[in-house]
PDB file of N, CA and C in Angstrom:
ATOM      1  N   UNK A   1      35.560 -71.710 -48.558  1.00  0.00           N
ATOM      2  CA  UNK A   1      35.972 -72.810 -47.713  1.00  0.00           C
ATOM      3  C   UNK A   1      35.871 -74.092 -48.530  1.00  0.00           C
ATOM      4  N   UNK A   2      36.902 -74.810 -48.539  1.00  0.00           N
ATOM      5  CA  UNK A   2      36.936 -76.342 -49.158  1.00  0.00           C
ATOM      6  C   UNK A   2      36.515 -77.369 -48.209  1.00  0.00           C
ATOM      7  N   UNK A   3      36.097 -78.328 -48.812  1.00  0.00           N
ATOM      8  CA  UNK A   3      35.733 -79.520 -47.969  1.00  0.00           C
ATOM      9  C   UNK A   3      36.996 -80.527 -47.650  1.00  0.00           C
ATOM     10  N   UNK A   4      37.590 -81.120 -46.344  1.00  0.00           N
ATOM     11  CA  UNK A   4      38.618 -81.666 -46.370  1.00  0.00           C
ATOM     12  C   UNK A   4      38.732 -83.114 -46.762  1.00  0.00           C
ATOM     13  N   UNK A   5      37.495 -83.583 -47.379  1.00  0.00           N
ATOM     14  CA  UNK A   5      37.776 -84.783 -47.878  1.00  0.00           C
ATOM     15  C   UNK A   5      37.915 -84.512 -49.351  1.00  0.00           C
ATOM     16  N   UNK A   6      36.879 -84.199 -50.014  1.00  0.00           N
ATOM     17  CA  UNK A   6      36.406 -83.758 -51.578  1.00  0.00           C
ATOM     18  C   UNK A   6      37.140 -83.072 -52.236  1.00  0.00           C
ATOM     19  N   UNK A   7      36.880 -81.823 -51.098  1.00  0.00           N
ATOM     20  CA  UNK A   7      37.983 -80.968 -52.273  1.00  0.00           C
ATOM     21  C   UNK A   7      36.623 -79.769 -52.523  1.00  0.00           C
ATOM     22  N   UNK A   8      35.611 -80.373 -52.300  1.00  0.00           N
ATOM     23  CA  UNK A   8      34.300 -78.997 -52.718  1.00  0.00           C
ATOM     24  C   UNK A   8      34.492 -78.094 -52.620  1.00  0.00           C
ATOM     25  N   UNK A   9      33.465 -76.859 -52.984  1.00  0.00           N
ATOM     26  CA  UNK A   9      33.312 -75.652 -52.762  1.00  0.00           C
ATOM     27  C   UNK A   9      32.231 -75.667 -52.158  1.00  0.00           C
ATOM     28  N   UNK A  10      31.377 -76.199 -52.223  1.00  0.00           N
ATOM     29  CA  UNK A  10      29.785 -76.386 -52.116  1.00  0.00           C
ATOM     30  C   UNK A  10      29.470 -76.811 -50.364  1.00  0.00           C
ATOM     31  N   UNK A  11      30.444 -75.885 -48.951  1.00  0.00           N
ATOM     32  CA  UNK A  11      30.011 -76.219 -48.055  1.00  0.00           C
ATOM     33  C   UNK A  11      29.604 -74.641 -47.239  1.00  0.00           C
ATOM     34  N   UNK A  12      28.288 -75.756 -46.201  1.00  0.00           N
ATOM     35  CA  UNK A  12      27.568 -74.440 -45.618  1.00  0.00           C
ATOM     36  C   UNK A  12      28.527 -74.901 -43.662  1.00  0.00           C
ATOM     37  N   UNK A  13      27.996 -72.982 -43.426  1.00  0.00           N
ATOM     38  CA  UNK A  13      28.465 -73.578 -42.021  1.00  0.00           C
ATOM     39  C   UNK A  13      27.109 -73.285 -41.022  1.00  0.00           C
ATOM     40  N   UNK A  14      26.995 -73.856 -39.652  1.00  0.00           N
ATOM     41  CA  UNK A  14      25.780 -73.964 -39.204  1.00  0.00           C
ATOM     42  C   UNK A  14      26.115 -74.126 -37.870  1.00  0.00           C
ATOM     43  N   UNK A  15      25.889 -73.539 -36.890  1.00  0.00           N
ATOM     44  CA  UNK A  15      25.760 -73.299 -35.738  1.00  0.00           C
ATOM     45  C   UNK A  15      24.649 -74.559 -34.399  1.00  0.00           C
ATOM     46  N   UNK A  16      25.168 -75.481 -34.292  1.00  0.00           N
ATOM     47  CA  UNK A  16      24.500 -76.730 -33.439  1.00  0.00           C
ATOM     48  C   UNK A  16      24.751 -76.757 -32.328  1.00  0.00           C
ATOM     49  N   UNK A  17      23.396 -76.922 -31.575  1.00  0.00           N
ATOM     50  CA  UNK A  17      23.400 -77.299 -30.079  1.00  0.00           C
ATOM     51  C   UNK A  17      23.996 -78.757 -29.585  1.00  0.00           C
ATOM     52  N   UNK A  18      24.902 -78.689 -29.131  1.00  0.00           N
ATOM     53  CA  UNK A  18      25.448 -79.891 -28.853  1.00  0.00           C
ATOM     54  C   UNK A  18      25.354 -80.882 -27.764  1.00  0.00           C
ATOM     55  N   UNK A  19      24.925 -79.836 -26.348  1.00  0.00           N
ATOM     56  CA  UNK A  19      24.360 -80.471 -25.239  1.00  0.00           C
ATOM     57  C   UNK A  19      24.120 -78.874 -24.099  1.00  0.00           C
ATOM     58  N   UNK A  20      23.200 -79.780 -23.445  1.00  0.00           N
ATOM     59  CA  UNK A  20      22.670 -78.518 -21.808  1.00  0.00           C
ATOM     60  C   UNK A  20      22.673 -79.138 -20.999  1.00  0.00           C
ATOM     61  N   UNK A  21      22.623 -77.975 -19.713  1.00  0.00           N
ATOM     62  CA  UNK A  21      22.439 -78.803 -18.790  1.00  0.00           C
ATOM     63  C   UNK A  21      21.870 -77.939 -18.134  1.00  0.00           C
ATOM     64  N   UNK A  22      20.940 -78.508 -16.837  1.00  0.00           N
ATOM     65  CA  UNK A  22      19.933 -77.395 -16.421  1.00  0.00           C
ATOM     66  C   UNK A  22      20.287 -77.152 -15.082  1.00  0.00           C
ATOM     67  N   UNK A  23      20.139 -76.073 -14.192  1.00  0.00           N
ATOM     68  CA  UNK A  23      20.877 -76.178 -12.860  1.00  0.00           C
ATOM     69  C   UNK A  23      19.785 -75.844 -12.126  1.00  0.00           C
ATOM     70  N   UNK A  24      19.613 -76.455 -11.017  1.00  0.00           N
ATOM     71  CA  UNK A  24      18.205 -75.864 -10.178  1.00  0.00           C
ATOM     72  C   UNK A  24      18.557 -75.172  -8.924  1.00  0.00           C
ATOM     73  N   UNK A  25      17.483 -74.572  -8.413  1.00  0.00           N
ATOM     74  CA  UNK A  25      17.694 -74.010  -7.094  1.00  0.00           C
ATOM     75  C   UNK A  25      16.630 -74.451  -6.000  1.00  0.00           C
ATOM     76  N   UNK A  26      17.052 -74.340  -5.102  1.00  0.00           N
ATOM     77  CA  UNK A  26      15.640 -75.033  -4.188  1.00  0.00           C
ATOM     78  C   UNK A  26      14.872 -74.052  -3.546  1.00  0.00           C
ATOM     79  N   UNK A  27      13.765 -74.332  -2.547  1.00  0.00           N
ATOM     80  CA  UNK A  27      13.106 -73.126  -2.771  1.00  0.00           C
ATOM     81  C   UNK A  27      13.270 -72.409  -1.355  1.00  0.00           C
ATOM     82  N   UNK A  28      14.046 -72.666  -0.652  1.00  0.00           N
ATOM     83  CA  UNK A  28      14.524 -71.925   0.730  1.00  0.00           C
ATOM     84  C   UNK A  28      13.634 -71.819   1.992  1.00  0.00           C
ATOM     85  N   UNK A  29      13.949 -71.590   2.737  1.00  0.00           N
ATOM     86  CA  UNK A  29      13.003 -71.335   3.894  1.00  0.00           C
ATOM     87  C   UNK A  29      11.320 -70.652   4.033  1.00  0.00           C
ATOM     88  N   UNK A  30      11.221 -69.977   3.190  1.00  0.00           N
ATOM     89  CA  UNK A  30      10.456 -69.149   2.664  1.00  0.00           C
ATOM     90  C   UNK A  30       9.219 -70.325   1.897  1.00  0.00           C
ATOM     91  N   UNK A  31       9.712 -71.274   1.465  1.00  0.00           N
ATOM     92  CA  UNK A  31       9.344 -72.076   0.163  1.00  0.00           C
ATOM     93  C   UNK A  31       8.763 -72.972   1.133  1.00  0.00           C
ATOM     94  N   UNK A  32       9.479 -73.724   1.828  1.00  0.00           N
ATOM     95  CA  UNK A  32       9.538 -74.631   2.601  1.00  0.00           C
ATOM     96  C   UNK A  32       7.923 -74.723   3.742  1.00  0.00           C
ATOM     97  N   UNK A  33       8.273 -73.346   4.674  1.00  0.00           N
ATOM     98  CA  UNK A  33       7.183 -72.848   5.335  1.00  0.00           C
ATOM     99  C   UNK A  33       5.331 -72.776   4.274  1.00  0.00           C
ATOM    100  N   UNK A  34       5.718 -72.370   3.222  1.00  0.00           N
ATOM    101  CA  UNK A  34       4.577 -72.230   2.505  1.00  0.00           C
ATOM    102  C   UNK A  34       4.248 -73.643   2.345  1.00  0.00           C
ATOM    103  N   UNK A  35       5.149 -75.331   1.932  1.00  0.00           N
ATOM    104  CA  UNK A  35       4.474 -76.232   1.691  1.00  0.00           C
ATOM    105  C   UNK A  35       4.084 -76.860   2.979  1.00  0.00           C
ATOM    106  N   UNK A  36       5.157 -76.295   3.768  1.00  0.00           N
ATOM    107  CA  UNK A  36       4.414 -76.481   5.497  1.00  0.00           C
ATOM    108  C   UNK A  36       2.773 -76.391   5.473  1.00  0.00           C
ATOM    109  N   UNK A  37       2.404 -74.954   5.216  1.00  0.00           N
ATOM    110  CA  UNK A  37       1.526 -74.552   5.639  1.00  0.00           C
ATOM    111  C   UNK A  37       0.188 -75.014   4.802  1.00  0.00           C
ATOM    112  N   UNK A  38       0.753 -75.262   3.579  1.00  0.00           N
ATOM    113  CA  UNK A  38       0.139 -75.514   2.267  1.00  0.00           C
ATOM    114  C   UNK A  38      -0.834 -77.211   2.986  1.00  0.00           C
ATOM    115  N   UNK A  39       0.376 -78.191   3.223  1.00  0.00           N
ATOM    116  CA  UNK A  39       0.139 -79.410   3.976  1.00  0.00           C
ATOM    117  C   UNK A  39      -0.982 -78.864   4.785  1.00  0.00           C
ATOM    118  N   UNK A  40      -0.741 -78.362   5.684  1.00  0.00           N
ATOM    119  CA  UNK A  40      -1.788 -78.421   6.949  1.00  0.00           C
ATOM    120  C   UNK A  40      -3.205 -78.126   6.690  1.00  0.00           C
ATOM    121  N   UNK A  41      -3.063 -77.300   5.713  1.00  0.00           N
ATOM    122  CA  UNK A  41      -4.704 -76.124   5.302  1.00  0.00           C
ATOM    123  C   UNK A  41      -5.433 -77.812   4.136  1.00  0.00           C
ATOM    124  N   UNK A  42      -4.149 -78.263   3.700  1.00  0.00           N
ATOM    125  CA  UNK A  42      -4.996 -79.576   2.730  1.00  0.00           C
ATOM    126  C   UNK A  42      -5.464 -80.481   3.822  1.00  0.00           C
ATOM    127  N   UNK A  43      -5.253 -80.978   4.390  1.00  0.00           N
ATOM    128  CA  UNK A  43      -5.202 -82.040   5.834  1.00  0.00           C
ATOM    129  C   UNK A  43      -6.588 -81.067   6.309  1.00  0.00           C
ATOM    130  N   UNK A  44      -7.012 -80.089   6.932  1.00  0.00           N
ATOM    131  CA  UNK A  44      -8.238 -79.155   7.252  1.00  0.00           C
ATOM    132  C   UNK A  44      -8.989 -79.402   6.477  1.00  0.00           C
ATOM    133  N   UNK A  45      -9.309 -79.085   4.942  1.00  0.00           N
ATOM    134  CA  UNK A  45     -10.315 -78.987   3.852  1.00  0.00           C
ATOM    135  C   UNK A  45     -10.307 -79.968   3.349  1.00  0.00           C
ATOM    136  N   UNK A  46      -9.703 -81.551   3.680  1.00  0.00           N
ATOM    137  CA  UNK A  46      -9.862 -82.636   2.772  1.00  0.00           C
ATOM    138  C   UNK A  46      -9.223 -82.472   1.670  1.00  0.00           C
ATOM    139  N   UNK A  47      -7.970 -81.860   1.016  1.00  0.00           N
ATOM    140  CA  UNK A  47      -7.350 -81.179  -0.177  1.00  0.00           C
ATOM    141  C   UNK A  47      -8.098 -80.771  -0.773  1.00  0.00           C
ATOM    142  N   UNK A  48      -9.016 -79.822  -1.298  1.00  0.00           N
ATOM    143  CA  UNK A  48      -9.588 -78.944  -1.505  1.00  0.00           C
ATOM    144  C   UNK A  48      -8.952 -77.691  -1.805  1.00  0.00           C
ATOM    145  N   UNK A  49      -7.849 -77.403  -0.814  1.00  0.00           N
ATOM    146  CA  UNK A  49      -7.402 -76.463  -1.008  1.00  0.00           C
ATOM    147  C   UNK A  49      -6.157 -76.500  -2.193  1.00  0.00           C
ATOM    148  N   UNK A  50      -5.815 -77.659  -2.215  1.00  0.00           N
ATOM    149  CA  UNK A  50      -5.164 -78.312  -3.251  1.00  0.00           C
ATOM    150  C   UNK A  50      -5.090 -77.418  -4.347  1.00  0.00           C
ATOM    151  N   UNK A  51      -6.274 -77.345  -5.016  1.00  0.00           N
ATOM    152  CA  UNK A  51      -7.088 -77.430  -6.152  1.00  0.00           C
ATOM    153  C   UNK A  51      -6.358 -75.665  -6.377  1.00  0.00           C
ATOM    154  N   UNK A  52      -6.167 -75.167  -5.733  1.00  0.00           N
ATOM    155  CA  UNK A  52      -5.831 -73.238  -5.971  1.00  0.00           C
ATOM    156  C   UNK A  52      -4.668 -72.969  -5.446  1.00  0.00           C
ATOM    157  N   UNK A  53      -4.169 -73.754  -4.686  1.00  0.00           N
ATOM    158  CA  UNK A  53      -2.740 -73.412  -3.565  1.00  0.00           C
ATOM    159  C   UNK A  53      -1.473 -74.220  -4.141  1.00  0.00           C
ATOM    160  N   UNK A  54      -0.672 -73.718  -5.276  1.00  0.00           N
ATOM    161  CA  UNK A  54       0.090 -74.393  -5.811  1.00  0.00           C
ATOM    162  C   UNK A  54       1.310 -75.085  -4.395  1.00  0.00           C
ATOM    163  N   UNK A  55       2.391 -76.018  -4.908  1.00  0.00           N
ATOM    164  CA  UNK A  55       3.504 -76.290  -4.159  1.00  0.00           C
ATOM    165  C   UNK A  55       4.442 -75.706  -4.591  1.00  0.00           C
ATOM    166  N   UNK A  56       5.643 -75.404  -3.389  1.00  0.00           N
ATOM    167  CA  UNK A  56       6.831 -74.034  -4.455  1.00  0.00           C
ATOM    168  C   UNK A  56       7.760 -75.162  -4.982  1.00  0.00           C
ATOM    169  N   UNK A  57       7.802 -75.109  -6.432  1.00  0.00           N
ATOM    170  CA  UNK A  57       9.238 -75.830  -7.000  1.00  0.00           C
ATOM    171  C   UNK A  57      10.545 -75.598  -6.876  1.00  0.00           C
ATOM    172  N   UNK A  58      10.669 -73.868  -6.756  1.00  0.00           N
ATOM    173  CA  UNK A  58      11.993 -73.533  -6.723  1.00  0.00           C
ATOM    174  C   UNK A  58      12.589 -73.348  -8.035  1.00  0.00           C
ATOM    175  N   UNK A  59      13.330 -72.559  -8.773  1.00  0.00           N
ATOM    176  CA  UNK A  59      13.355 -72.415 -10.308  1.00  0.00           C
ATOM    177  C   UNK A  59      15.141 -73.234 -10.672  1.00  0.00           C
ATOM    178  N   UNK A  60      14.872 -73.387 -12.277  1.00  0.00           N
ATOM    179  CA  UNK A  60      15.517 -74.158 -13.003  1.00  0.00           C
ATOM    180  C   UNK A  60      16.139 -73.316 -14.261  1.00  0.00           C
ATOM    181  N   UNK A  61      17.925 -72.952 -14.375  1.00  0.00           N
ATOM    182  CA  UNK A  61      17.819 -72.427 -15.213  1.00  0.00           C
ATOM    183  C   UNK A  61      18.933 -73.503 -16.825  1.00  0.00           C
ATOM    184  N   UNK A  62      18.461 -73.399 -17.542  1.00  0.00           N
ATOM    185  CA  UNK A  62      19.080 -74.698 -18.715  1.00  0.00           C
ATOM    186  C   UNK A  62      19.741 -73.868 -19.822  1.00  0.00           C
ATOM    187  N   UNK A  63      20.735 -73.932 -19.580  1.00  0.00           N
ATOM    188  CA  UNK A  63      22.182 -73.191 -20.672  1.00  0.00           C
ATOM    189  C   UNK A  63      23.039 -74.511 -21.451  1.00  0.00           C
ATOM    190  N   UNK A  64      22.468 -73.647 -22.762  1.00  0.00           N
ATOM    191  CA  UNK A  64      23.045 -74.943 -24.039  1.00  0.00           C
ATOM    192  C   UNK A  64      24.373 -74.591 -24.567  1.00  0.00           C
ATOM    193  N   UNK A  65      24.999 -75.399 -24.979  1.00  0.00           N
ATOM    194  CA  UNK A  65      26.458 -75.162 -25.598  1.00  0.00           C
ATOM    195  C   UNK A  65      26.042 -75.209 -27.060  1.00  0.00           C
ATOM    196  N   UNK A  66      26.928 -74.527 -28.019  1.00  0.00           N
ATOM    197  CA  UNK A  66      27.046 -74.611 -29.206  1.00  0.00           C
ATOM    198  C   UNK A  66      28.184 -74.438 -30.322  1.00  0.00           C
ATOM    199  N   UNK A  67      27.967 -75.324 -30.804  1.00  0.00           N
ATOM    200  CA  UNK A  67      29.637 -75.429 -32.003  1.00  0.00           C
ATOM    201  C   UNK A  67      29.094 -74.936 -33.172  1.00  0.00           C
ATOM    202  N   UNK A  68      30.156 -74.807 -33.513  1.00  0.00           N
ATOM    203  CA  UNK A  68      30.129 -73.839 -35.656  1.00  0.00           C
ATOM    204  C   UNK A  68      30.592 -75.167 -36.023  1.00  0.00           C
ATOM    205  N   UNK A  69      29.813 -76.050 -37.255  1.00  0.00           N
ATOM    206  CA  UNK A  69      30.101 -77.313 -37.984  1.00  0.00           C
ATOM    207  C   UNK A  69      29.941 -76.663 -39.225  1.00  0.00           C
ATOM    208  N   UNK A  70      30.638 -77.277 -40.053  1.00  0.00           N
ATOM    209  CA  UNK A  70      30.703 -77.087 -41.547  1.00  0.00           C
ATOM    210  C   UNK A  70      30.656 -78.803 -42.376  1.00  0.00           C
ATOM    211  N   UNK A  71      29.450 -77.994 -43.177  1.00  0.00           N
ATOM    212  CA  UNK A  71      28.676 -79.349 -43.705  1.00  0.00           C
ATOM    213  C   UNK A  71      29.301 -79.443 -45.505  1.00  0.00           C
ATOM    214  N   UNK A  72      29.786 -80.671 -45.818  1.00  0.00           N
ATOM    215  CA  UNK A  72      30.147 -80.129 -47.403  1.00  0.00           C
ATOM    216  C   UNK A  72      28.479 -80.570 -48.193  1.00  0.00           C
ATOM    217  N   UNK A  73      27.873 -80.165 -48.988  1.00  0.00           N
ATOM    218  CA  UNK A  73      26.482 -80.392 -50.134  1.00  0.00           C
ATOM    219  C   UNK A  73      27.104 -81.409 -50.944  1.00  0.00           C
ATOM    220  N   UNK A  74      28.264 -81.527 -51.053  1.00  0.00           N
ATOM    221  CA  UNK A  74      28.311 -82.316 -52.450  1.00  0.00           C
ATOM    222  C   UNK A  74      29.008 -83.820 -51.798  1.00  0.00           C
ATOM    223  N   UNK A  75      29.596 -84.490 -50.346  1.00  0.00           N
ATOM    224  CA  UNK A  75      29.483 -85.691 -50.100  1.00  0.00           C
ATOM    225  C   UNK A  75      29.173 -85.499 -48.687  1.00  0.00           C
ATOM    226  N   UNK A  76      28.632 -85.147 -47.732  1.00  0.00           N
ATOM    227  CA  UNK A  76      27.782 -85.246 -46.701  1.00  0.00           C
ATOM    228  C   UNK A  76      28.900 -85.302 -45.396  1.00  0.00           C
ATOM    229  N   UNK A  77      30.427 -85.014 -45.994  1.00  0.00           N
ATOM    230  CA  UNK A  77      30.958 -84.449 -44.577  1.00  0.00           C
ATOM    231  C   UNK A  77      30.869 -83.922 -43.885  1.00  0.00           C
ATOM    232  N   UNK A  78      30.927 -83.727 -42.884  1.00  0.00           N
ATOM    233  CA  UNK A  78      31.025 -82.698 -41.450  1.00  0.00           C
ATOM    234  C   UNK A  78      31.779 -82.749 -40.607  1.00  0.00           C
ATOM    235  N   UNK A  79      32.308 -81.465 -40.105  1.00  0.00           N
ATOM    236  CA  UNK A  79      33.502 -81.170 -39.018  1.00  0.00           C
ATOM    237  C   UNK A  79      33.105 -80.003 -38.297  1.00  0.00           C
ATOM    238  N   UNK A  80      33.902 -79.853 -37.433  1.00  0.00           N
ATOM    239  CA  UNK A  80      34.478 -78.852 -36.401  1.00  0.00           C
ATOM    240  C   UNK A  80      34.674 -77.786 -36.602  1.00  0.00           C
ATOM    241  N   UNK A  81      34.437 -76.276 -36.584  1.00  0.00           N
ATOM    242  CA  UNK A  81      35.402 -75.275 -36.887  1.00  0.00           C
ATOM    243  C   UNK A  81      35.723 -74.449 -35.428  1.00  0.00           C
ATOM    244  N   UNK A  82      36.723 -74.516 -35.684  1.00  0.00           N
ATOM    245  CA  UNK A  82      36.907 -73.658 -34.265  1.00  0.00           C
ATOM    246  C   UNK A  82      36.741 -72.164 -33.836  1.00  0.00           C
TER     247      UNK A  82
END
């Protein structure tokens, strides 16, 4: 592979994360009732119960994109490959 400015030989290619994005879910009825209940038992024990009885977050999943760039070594171009 040549470099399209130079003319090199001297280029590597390299695989870059370019951007993500994370998508969430909420935590449903199920989730909901537990911080219900979670509330009430803290409000009883002075939060105490806090301390062992997590809150439901609901899960998050984060999918990255990635491009093939080709770097030339010998003047510090970089591009695109498709």
């Amino acid at each position: 592979m040549k470099c399209v400015k130079c003319g090199g030989e001297d280029v590597t290619v390299e695989m870059l994360q370019t951007g993500g994005k994370t998508r969430k879910s909420g935590v449903g009825l199920g989730g909901h009732t537990n911080n219900a209940a979670r509330g009430i038992t803290a409000i009883s024990t002075l939060g105490m119960s806090n301390l062992v009885w997590k809150k439901s977050t609901g899960t998050g999943k984060t999918t990255f994109k990635t491009q093939k760039t080709a770097l030339c070594q010998s003047c510090g171009h970089d591009w695109a490959i498709r």
